[in-house]
Protein backbone atom coordinates (compact mmCIF):
# COMPACT_ATOMS: atom_id res chain seq x y z
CA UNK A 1 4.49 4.53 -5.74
CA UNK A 2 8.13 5.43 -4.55
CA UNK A 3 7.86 8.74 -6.85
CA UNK A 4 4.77 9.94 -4.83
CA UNK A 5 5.57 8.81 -1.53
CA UNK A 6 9.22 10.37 -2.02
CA UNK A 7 8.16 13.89 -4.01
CA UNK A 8 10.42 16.17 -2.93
CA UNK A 9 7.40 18.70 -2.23
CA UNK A 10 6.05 15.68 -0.30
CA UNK A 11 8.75 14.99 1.75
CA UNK A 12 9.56 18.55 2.38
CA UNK A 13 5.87 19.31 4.12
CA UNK A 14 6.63 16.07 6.64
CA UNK A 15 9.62 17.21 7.49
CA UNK A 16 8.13 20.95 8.22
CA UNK A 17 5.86 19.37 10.22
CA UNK A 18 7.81 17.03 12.09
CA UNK A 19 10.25 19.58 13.07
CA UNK A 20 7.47 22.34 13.69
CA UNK A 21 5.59 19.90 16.13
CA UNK A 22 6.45 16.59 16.69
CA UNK A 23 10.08 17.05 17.43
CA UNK A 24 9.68 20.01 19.77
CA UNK A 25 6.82 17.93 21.55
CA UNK A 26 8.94 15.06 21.73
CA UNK A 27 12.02 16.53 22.73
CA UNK A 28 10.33 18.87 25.63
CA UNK A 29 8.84 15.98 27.53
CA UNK A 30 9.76 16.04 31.26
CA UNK A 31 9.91 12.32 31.87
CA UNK A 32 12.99 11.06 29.49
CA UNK A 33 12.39 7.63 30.57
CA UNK A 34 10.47 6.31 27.14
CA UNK A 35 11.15 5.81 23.28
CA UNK A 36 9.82 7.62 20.19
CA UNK A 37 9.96 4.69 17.65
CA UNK A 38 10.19 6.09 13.97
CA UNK A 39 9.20 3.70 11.91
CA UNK A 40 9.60 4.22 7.79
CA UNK A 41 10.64 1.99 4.66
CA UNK A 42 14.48 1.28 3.49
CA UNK A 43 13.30 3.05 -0.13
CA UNK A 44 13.52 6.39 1.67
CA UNK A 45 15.99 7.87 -0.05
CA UNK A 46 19.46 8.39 1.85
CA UNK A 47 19.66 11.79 1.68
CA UNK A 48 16.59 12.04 4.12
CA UNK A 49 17.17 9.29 6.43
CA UNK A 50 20.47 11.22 7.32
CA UNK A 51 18.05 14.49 7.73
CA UNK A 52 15.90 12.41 10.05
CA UNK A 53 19.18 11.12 11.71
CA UNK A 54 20.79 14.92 12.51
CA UNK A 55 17.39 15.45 13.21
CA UNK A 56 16.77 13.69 15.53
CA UNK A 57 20.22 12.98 17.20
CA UNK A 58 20.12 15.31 19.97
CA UNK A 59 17.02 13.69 21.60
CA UNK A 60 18.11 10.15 22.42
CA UNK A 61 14.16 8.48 22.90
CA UNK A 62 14.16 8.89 19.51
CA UNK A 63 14.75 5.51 17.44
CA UNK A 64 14.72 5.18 13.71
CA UNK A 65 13.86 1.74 11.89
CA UNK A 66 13.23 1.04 8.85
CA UNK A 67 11.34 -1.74 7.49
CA UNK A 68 11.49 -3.04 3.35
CA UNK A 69 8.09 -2.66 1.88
CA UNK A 70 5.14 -4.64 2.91
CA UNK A 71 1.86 -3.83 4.49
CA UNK A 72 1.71 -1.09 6.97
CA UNK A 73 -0.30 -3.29 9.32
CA UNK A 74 2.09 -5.83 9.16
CA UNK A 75 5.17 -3.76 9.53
CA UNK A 76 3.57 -2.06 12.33
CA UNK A 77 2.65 -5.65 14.08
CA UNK A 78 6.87 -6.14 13.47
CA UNK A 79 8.44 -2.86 15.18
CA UNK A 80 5.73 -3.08 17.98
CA UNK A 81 6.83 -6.59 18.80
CA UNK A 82 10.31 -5.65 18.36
CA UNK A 83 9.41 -2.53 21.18
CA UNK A 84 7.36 -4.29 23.53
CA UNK A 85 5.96 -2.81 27.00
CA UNK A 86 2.80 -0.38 27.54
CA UNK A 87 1.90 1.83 24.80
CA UNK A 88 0.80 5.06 25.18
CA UNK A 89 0.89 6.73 22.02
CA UNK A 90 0.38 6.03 18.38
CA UNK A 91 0.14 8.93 15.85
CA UNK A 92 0.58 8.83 12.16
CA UNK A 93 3.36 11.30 11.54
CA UNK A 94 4.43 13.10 8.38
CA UNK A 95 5.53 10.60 6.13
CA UNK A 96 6.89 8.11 9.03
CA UNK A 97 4.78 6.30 11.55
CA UNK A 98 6.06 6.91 15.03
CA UNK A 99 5.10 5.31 18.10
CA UNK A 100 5.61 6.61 21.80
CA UNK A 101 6.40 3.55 24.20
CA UNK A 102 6.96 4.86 27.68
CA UNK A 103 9.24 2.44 29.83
C-alpha cells in the first residue's frame, strides 16, 4: 500500500496540484483569521513532509499533522476533535486531507 500511495509519479501530481490551486487559494484569502489543517500519515516519506513544510511555511493558517495509519474516518474523527470550532470546509486534497476551520 505505502508503494502506491507514495509513487513518486503519485506524489508528484498532488503536489502539482496543491501548489497550482489549493495553496494559492489558501494563501490569497482576505480574512487570515482561520486554519488550513493538513492532515496525512507519519509513512510519508521525509523528504516530502519537508516539501509540504517549505511549502507551506509562508502562510501561517496552514497546519500539518500527521496521524500513524488507521482508518481515514477515524483519523479524521481525531484531528477534527483535536481542531474544534465551526467548520466550513472539507475537501479531499491531493494526497493529504485538509480541512478549513475558520475561527
Amino acid at each position: 500500500m505505502a508503494a502506491y500511495l507514495f509513487d513518486d509519479a503519485r506524489i508528484e501530481e498532488r503536489f502539482l496540484l496543491f501548489e497550482a490551486i489549493t495553496l494559492p487559494s489558501v494563501a490569497a484569502q482576505t480574512d487570515p483569521d482561520f486554519t488550513f489543517l493538513i492532515v496525512t500519515g507519519k509513512w510519508l516519506p521525509p523528504q516530502h513532509l519537508k516539501r509540504l513544510q517549505d511549502l507551506t511555511a509562508h502562510v501561517p493558517q496552514c497546519v500539518i499533522k500527521q496521524f500513524p495509519p488507521r482508518p481515514h474516518r477515524k483519523i479524521m474523527a481525531k484531528a477534527i476533535n483535536n481542531w474544534r470550532g465551526p467548520l466550513t470546509h472539507h475537501a479531499c486534497n491531493s494526497g493529504w486531507t485538509t480541512m478549513m476551520q475558520w475561527h
